[in-house]
Protein backbone atom coordinates (compact mmCIF):
# COMPACT_ATOMS: atom_id res chain seq x y z
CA UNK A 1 1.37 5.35 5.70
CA UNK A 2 -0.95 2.13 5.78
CA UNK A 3 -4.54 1.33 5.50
CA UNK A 4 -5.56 -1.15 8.16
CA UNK A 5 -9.04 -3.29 7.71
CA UNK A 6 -10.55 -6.02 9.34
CA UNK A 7 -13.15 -8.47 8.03
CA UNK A 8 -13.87 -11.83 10.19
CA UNK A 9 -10.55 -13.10 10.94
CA UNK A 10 -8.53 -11.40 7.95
CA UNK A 11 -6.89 -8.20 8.59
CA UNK A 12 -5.71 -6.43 5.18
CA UNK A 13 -2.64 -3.76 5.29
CA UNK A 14 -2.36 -1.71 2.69
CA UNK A 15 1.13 0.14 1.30
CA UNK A 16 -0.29 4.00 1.32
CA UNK A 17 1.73 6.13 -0.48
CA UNK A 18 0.42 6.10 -3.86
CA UNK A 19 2.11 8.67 -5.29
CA UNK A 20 5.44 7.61 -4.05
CA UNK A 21 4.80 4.08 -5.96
CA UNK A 22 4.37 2.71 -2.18
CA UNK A 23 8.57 2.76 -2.04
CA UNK A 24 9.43 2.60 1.77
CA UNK A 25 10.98 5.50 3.49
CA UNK A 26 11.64 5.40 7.18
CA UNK A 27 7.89 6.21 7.96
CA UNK A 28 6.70 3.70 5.54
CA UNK A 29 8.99 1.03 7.36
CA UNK A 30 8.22 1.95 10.73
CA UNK A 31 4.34 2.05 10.17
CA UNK A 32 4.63 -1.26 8.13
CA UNK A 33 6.54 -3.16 11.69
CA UNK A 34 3.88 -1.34 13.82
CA UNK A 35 1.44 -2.65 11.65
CA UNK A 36 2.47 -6.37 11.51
CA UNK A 37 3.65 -6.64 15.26
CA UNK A 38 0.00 -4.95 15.99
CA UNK A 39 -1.72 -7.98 13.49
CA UNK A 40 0.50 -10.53 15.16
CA UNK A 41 -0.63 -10.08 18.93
CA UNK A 42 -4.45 -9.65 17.81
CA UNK A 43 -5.83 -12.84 18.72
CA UNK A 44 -9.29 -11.91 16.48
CA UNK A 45 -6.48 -11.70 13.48
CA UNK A 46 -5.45 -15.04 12.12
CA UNK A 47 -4.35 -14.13 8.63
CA UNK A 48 -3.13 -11.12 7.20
CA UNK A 49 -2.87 -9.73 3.59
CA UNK A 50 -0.96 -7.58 2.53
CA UNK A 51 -1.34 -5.14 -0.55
CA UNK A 52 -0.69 -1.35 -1.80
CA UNK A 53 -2.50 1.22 -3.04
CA UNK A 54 -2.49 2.64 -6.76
CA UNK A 55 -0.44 1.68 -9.59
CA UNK A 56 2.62 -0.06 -7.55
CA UNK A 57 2.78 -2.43 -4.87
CA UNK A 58 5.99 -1.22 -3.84
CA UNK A 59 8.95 0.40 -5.48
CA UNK A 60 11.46 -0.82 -2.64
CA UNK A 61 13.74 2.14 -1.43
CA UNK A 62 12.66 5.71 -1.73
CA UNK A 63 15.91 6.83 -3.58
CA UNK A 64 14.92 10.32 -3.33
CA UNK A 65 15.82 10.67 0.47
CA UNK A 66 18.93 8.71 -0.01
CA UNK A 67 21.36 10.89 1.54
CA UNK A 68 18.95 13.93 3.21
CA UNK A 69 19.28 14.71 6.70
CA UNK A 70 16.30 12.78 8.47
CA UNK A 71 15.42 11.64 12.06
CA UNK A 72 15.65 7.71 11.88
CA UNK A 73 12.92 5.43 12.25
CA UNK A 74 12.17 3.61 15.32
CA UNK A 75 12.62 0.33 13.42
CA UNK A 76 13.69 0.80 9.75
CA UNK A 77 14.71 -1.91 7.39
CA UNK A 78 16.25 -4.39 10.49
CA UNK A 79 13.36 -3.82 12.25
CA UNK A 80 10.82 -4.89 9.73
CA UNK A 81 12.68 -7.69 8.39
CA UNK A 82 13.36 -9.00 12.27
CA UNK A 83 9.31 -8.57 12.07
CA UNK A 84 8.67 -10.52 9.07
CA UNK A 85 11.17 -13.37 10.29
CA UNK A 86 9.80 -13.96 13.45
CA UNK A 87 5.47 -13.39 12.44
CA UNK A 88 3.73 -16.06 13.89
CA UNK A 89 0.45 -16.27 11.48
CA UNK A 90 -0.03 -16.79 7.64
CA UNK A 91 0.75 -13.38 5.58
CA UNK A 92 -0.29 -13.15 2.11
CA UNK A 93 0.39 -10.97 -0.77
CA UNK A 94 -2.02 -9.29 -3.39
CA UNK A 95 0.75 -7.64 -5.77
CA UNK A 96 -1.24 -5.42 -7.15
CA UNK A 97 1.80 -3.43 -9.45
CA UNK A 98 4.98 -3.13 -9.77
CA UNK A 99 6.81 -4.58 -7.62
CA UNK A 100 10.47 -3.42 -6.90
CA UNK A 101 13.18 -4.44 -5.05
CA UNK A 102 12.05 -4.68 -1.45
CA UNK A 103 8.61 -5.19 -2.95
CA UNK A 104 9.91 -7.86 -4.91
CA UNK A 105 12.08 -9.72 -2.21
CA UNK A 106 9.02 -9.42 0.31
CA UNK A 107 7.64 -12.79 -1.34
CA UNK A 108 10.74 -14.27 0.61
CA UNK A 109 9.00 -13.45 3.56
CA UNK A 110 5.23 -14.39 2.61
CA UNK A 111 3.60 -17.91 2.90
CA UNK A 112 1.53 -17.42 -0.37
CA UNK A 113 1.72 -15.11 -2.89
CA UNK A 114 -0.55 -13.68 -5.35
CA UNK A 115 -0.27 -10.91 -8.28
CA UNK A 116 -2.17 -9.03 -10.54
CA UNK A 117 -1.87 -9.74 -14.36
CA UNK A 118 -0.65 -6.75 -15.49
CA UNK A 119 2.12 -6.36 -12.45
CA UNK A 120 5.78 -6.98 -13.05
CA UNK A 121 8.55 -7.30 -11.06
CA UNK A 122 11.89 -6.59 -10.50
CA UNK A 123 14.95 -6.84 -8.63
CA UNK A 124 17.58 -4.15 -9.84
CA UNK A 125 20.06 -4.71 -7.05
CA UNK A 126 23.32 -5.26 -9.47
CA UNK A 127 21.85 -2.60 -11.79
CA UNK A 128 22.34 -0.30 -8.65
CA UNK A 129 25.75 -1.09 -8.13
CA UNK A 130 24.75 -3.40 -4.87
CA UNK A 131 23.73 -6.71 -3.49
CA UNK A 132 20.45 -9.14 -3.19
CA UNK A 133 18.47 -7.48 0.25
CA UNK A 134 15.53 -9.36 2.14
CA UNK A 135 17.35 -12.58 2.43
CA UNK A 136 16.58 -13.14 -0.94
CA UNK A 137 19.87 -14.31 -1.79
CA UNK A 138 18.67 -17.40 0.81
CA UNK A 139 14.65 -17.19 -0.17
CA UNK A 140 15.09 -17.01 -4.06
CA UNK A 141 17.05 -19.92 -4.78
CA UNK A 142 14.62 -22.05 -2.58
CA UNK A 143 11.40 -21.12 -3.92
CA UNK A 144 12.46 -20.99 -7.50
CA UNK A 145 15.45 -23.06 -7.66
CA UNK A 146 19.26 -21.49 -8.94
CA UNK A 147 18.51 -20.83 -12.38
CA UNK A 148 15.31 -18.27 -11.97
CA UNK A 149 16.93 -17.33 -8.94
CA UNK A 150 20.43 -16.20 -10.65
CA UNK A 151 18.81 -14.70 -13.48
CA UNK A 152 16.00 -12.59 -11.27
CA UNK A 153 18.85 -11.18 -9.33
CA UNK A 154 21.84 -11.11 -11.11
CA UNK A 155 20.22 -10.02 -14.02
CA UNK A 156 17.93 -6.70 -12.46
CA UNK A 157 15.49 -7.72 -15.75
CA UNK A 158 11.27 -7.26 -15.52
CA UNK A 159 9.44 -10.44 -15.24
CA UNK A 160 5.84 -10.74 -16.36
CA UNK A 161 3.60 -11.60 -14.01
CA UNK A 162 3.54 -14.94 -15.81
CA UNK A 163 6.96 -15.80 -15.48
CA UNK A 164 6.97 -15.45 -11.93
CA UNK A 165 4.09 -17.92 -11.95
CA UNK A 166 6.08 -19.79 -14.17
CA UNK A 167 8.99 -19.58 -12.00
CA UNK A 168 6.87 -20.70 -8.90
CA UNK A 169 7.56 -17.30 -7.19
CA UNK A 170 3.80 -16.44 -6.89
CA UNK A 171 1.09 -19.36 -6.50
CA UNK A 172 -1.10 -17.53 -8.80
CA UNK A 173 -2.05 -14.76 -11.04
CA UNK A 174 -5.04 -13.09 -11.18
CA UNK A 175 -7.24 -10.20 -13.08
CA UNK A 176 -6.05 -7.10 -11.85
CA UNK A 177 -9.91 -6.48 -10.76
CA UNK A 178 -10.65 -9.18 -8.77
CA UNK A 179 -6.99 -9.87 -7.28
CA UNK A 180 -7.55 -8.72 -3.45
CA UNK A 181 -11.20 -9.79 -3.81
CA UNK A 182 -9.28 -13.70 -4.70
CA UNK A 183 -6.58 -13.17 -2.15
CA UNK A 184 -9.05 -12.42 0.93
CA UNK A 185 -11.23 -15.36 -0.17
CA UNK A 186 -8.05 -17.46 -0.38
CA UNK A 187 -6.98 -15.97 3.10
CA UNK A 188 -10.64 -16.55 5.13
CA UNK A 189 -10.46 -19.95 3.79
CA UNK A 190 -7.17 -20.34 6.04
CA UNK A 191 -8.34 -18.20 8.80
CA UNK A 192 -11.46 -20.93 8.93
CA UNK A 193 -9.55 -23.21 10.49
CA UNK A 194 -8.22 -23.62 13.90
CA UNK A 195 -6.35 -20.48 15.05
CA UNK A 196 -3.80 -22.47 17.18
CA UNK A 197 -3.25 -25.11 14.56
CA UNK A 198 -1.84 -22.06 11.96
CA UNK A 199 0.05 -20.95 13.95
CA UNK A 200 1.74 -23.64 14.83
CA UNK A 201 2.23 -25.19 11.14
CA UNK A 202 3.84 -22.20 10.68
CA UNK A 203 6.24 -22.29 13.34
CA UNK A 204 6.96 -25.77 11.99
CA UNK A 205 7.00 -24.36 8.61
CA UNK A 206 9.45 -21.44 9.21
CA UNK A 207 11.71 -22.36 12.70
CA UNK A 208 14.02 -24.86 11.41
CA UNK A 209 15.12 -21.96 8.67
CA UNK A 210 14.56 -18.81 10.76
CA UNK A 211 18.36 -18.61 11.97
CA UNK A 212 18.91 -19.57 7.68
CA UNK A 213 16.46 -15.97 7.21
CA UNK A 214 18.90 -13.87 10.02
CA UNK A 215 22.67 -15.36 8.69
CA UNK A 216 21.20 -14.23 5.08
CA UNK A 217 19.94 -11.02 6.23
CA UNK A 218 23.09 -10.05 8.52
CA UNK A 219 25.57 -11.21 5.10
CA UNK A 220 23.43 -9.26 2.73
CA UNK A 221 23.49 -6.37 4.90
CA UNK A 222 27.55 -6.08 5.22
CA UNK A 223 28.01 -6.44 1.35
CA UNK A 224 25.05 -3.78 0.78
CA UNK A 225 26.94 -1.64 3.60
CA UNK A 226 30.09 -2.09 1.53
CA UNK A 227 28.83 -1.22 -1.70
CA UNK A 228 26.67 1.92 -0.85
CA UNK A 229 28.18 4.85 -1.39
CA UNK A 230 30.86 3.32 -4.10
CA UNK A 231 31.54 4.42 -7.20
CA UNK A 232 29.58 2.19 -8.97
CA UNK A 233 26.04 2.66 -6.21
CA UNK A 234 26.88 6.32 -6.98
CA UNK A 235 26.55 6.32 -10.45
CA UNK A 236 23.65 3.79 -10.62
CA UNK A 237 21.72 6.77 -7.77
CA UNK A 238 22.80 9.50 -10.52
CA UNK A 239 21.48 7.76 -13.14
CA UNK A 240 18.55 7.40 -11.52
CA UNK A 241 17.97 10.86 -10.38
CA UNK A 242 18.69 11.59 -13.88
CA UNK A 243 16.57 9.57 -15.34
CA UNK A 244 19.00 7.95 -18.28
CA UNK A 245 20.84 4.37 -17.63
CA UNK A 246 24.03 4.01 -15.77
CA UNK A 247 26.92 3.58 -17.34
CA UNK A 248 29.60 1.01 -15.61
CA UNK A 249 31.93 0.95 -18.55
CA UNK A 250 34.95 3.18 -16.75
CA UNK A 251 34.32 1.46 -13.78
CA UNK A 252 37.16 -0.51 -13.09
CA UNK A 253 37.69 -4.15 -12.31
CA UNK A 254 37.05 -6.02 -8.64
């Protein structure tokens, strides 16, 4: 489910299911945790990038097991965001597609962030009939400010990988060809210095808002909760499976 490689002090992940667009099902978000708790008790590892493989750098949720009669993961979504929360050493994006709900709202959880020219992104959460997931209703607003914020998530419209530069939501956007290439160079320039000194600017960093990360997390989760399954999540899923737009007009009022 990932591709693990090592160069100096970088480890790289890589999102391997290509021909799923990379969207996380409970394997996917079990071998993702593994992955990162693995990379965070290495001591050779003192940066880690993370990536996918093919045309996407994650869809987000693999709709098409939504529902089906499956064993469930060892971690799953709490597990991996707990993991994310709490890493102790620099992580770094290449978004190297589309990026898609969960693969949008991982930049919450990333201390620099790059993406390919021709990716986009999107967070579709309200087009789905549910809520902001990933803490992003907490991460958003801080990185970009309230009005990119409100309009990446309340509207579930595609940014360009220029407005999210724009926006401030990656630091910077390469060509597609030589965007991991850029990200690892960026990456061993920060795993050149000293190993104990990253990861404690990070801790300084990220502690005094880690308990901010879990409250967002643990509210998100309730609302999403509430809203799965409804009427409106229901016909957003349909829709989906369907492959036409969903249509919220008989829906009634809240």
């Amino acid at each position: 489910m990932i591709l693990v490689s090592d160069k100096a002090h970088v480890r790289t992940i890589t999102l391997n299911r290509p021909d799923a667009m990379n969207a996380f099902n409970g394997a996917l978000f079990d071998s993702l945790t593994e992955g990162l708790l693995e990379a965070g008790e290495d001591s050779n590892v003192r940066v880690v990038v993370l990536t996918g493989k093919g045309k996407a750098f994650s869809t987000g949720l693999d709709l098409s097991e939504v529902g089906k009669d499956m064993e469930p993961p060892k971690h799953g979504v709490p597990g991996l965001f707990s993991t994310l929360v709490d890493f102790p050493k620099p992580l770094l994006l290449a978004i190297n597609g589309f990026a898609v709900g969960f693969g949008a709202t991982a930049i919450g959880f990333a201390d620099i962030s790059f993406m390919a020219r021709s990716a986009k992104l999107r967070t579709p959460f309200t087009s789905m009939g549910v809520v902001a997931e990933g803490a992003s209703s907490f991460t958003f607003p801080r990185i970009v400010g309230p009005q990119w914020a409100n309009w990446i998530l309340q509207s579930s419209s595609w940014l360009a990988s220029e407005d999210c530069e724009k926006a401030g939501l990656v630091f910077k956007v390469l060509e597609d060809d030589v965007l991991l290439e850029e990200t690892e160079k960026h990456a061993h320039i920060i795993a050149a210095n000293s190993p104990t000194a990253l990861k404690r600017n990070k801790d300084l960093i990220m502690g005094p808002i880690r308990e901010k990360y879990r409250e967002a997390i643990e509210k998100e989760g309730l609302v999403y909760e509430e809203l799965m399954g409804g009427p409106e999540n229901m016909e957003a899923i349909n829709a989906f499976l369907e492959k036409r737009d969903p249509d919220f007009s008989s829906i009634g009022r809240r």
